[in-house]
Protein backbone atom coordinates (compact mmCIF):
# COMPACT_ATOMS: atom_id res chain seq x y z
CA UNK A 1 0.00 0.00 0.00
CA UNK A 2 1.55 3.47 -0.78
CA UNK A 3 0.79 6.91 0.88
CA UNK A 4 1.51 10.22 -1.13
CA UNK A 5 3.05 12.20 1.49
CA UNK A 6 3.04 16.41 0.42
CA UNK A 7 6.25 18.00 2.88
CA UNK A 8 7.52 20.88 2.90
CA UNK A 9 7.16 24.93 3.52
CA UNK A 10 8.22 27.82 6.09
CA UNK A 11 8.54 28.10 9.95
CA UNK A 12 8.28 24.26 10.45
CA UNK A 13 10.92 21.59 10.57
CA UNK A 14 8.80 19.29 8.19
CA UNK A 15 12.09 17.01 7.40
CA UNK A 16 11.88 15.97 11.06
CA UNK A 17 7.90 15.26 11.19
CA UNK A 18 7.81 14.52 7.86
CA UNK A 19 9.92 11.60 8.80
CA UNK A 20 7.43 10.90 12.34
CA UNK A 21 4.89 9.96 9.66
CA UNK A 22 6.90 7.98 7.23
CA UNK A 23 7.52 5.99 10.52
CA UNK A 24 3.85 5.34 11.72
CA UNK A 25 3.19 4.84 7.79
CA UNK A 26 5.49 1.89 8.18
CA UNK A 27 4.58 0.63 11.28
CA UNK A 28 0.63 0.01 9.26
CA UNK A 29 2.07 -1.25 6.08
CA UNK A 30 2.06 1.76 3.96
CA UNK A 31 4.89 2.93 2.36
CA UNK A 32 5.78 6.59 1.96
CA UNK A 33 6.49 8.57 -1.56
CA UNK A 34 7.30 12.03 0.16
CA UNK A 35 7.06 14.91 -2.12
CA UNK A 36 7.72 18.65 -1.85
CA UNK A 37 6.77 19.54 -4.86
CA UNK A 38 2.53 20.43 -4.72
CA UNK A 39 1.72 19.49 -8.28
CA UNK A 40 4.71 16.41 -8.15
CA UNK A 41 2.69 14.96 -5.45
CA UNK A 42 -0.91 15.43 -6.80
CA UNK A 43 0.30 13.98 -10.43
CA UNK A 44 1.56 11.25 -8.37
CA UNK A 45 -2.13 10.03 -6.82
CA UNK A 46 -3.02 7.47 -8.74
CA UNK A 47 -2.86 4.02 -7.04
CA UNK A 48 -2.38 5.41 -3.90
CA UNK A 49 -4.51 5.11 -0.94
CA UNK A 50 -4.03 7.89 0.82
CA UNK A 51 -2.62 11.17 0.54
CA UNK A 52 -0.85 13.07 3.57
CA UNK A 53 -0.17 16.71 3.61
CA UNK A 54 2.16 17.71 6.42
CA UNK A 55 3.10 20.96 4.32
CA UNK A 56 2.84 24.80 4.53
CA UNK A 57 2.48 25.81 0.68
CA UNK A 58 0.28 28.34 0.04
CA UNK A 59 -0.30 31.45 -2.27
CA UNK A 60 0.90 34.04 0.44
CA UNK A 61 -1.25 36.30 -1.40
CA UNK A 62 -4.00 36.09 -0.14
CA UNK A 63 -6.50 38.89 1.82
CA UNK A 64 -4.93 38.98 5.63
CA UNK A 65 -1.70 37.35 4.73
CA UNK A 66 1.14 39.19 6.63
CA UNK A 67 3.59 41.01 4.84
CA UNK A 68 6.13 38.98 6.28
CA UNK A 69 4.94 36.12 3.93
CA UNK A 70 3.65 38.19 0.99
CA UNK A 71 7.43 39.73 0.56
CA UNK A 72 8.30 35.49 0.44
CA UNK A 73 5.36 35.08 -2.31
CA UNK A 74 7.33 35.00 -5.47
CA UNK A 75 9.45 32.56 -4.08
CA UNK A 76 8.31 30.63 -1.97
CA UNK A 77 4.11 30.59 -3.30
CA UNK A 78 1.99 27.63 -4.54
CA UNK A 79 -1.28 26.74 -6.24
CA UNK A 80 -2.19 23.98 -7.51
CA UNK A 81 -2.68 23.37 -10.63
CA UNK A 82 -5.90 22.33 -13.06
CA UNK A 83 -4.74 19.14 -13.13
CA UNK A 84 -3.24 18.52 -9.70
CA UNK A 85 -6.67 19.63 -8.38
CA UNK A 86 -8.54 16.68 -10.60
CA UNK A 87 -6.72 15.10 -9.63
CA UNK A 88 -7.49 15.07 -6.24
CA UNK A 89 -10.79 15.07 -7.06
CA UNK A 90 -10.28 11.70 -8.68
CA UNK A 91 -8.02 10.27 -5.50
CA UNK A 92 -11.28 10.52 -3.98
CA UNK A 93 -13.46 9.65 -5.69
CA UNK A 94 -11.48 6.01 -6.24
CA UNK A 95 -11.88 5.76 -2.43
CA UNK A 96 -8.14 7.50 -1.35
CA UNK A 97 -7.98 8.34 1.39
CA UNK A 98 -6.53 12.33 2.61
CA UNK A 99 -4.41 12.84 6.37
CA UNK A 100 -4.01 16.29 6.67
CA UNK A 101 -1.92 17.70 9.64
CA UNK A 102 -1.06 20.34 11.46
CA UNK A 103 -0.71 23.10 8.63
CA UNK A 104 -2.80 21.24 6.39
CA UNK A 105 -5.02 24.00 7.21
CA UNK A 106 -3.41 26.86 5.95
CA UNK A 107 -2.62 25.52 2.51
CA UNK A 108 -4.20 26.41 -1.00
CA UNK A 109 -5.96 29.18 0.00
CA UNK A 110 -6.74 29.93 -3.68
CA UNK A 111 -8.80 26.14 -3.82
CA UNK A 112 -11.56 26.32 -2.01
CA UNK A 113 -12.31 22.24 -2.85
CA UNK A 114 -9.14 21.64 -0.35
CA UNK A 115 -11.05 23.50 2.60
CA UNK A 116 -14.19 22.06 2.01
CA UNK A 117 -12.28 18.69 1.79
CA UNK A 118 -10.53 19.14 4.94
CA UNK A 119 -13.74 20.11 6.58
CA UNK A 120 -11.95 23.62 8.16
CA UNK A 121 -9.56 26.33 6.51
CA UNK A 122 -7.29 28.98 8.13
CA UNK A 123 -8.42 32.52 7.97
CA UNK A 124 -5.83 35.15 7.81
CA UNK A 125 -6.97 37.88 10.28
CA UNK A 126 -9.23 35.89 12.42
CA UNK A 127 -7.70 32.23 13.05
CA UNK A 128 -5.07 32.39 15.42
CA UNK A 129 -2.72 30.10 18.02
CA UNK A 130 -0.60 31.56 21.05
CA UNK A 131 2.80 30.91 20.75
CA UNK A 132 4.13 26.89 21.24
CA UNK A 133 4.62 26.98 25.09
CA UNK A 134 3.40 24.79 28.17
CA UNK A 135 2.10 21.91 27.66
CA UNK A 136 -1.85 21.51 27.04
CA UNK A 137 -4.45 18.80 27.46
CA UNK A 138 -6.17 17.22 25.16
CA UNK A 139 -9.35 15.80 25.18
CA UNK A 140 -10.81 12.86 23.23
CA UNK A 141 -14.43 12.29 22.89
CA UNK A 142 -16.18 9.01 22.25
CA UNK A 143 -18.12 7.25 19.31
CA UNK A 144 -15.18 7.08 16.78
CA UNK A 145 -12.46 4.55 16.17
CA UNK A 146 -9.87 7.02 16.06
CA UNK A 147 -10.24 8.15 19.81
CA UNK A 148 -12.26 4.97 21.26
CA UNK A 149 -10.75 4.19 24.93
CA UNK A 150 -7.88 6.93 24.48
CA UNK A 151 -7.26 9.14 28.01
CA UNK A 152 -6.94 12.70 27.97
CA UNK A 153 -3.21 13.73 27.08
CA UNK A 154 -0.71 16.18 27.43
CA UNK A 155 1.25 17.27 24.43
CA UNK A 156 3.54 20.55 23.69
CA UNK A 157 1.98 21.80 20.64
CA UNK A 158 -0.21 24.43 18.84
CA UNK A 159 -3.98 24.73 19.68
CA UNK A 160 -5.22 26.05 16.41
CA UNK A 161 -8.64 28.47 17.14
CA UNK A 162 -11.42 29.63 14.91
CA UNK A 163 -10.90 27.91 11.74
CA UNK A 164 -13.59 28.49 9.03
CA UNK A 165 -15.08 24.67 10.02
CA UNK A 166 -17.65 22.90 7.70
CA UNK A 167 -20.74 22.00 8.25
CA UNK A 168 -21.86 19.02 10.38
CA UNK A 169 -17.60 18.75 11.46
CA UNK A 170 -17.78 16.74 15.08
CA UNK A 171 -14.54 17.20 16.69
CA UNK A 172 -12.86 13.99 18.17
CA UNK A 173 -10.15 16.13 20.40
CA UNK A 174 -10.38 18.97 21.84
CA UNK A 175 -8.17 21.16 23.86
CA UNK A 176 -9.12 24.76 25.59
CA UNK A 177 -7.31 28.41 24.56
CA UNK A 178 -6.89 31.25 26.97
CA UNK A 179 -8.96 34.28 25.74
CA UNK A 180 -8.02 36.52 28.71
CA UNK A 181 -6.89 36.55 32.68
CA UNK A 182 -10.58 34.48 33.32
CA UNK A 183 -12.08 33.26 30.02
CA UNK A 184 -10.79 30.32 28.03
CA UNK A 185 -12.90 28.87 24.52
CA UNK A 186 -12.44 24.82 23.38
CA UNK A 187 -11.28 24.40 20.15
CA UNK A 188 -11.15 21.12 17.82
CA UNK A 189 -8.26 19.38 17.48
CA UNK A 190 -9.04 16.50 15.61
CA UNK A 191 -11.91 15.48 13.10
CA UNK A 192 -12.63 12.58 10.71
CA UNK A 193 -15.60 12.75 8.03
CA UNK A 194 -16.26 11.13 4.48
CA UNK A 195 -15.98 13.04 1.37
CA UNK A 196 -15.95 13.11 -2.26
CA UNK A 197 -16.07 9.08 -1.63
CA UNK A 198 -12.64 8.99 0.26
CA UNK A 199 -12.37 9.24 3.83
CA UNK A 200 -10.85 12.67 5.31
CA UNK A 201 -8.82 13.00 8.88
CA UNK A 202 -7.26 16.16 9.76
CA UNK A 203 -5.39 16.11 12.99
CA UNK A 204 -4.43 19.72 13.83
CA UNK A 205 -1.53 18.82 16.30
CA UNK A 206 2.35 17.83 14.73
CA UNK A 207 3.63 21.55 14.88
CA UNK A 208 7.28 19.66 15.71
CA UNK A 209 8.61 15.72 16.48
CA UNK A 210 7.83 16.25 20.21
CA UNK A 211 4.05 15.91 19.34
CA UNK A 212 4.74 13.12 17.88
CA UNK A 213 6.52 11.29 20.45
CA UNK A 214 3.43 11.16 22.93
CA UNK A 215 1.49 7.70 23.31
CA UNK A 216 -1.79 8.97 22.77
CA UNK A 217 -0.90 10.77 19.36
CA UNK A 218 1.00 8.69 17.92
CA UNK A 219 -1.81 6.22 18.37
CA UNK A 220 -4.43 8.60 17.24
CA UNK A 221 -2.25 8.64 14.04
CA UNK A 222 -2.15 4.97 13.28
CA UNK A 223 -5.68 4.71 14.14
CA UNK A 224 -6.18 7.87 10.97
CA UNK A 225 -3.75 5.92 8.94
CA UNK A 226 -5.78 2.80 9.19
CA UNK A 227 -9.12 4.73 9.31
CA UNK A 228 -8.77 6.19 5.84
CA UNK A 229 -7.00 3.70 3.81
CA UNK A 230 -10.23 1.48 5.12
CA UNK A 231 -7.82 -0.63 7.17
């Protein structure tokens, strides 16, 4: 069984957690093509099962996009292309399977299809994380394979807040932001839903290996690995 595996972009050691994956990949059977090209990887769907973006490629363009990226745009900006978006398209609608972490989020902002895929987008201006710091605890919920019988956890990582979620989106992990000296809001972490005729995970922690070396997430990843490539 192969995984396309999308890598790559700014502010993230993706070599290091790029290679996290490739490891639980292994550990269920499923061997790794790791790609850092965006189109390279999409071309390269067919008779995969499952595609894994663990990337930070986006226009940098875009309407809230700080200037500290836009000056990086000619450089270091992707889109997709026609075809690398069909082909997508195609990927799931042969059953692939999509594992998007972490950053997953904030890529293609010029595709809406990869949002609504996903099932939540970063928005420039209003989605937001406080800096990588203490540790935080997350929170599974019940009713889904990929958290079934799981304890809450401590990890160091990133608690993305207010992406632009989809419709219906039931979040499997949860952990809670500070808003102020006395007010705090819960955020997903974690969601798994069926689209286009694939199955869909995005897992929102992974910001560096250290996320990757707790129990609980690294299980919550083989449990997505095995979820969407239909076991």
């Amino acid at each position: 069984m192969r995984a396309v595996v999308l890598s790559g972009g700014l502010t993230h050691d993706f070599p290091a957690t790029t290679a996290c994956l490739v490891e639980l990949l292994a550990e269920q059977g499923v061997e790794a093509d790791v790609h850092t090209g965006v189109d390279a990887a999409l071309h390269a769907l067919p008779g995969a099962a499952l595609l894994v973006v663990n990337a930070l490629r986006w226009t940098m363009t875009g309407p809230g996009t700080p200037d500290r990226y836009r000056r990086l745009a000619g450089e270091e900006g992707a889109s997709p292309s026609a075809s690398a978006r069909a082909g997508l398209a195609a990927h799931l609608e042969a059953g692939g399977g999509v594992l998007g972490l972490h950053t997953a989020s904030i890529c293609f902002d010029d595709w809406p299809q990869w949002g609504r895929t996903l099932g939540g987008a970063w928005v420039w201006g209003h989605s937001h994380h406080p800096p990588i710091g203490p540790a935080i605890e997350a929170a599974p919920a019940a009713g889904h394979e990929l958290v079934d019988g799981l304890d809450p956890f401590t990890v160091v990582d990133e608690v993305y807040g207010d992406l632009d979620l989809a419709p219906g989106i039931v979040p499997l992990l949860t952990a809670r932001q500070p808003t102020g000296p006395d007010t705090e809001t819960t955020h997903p972490l974690l969601w798994a839903r069926e689209h286009g005729g694939g199955r869909v995970v995005y897992d929102a922690l992974g910001h560096h290996p250290p996320s990757y070396e707790v129990p609980e997430h690294r299980e919550i990843v083989r449990r997505a690995i095995r979820w969407t490539t239909r076991g």
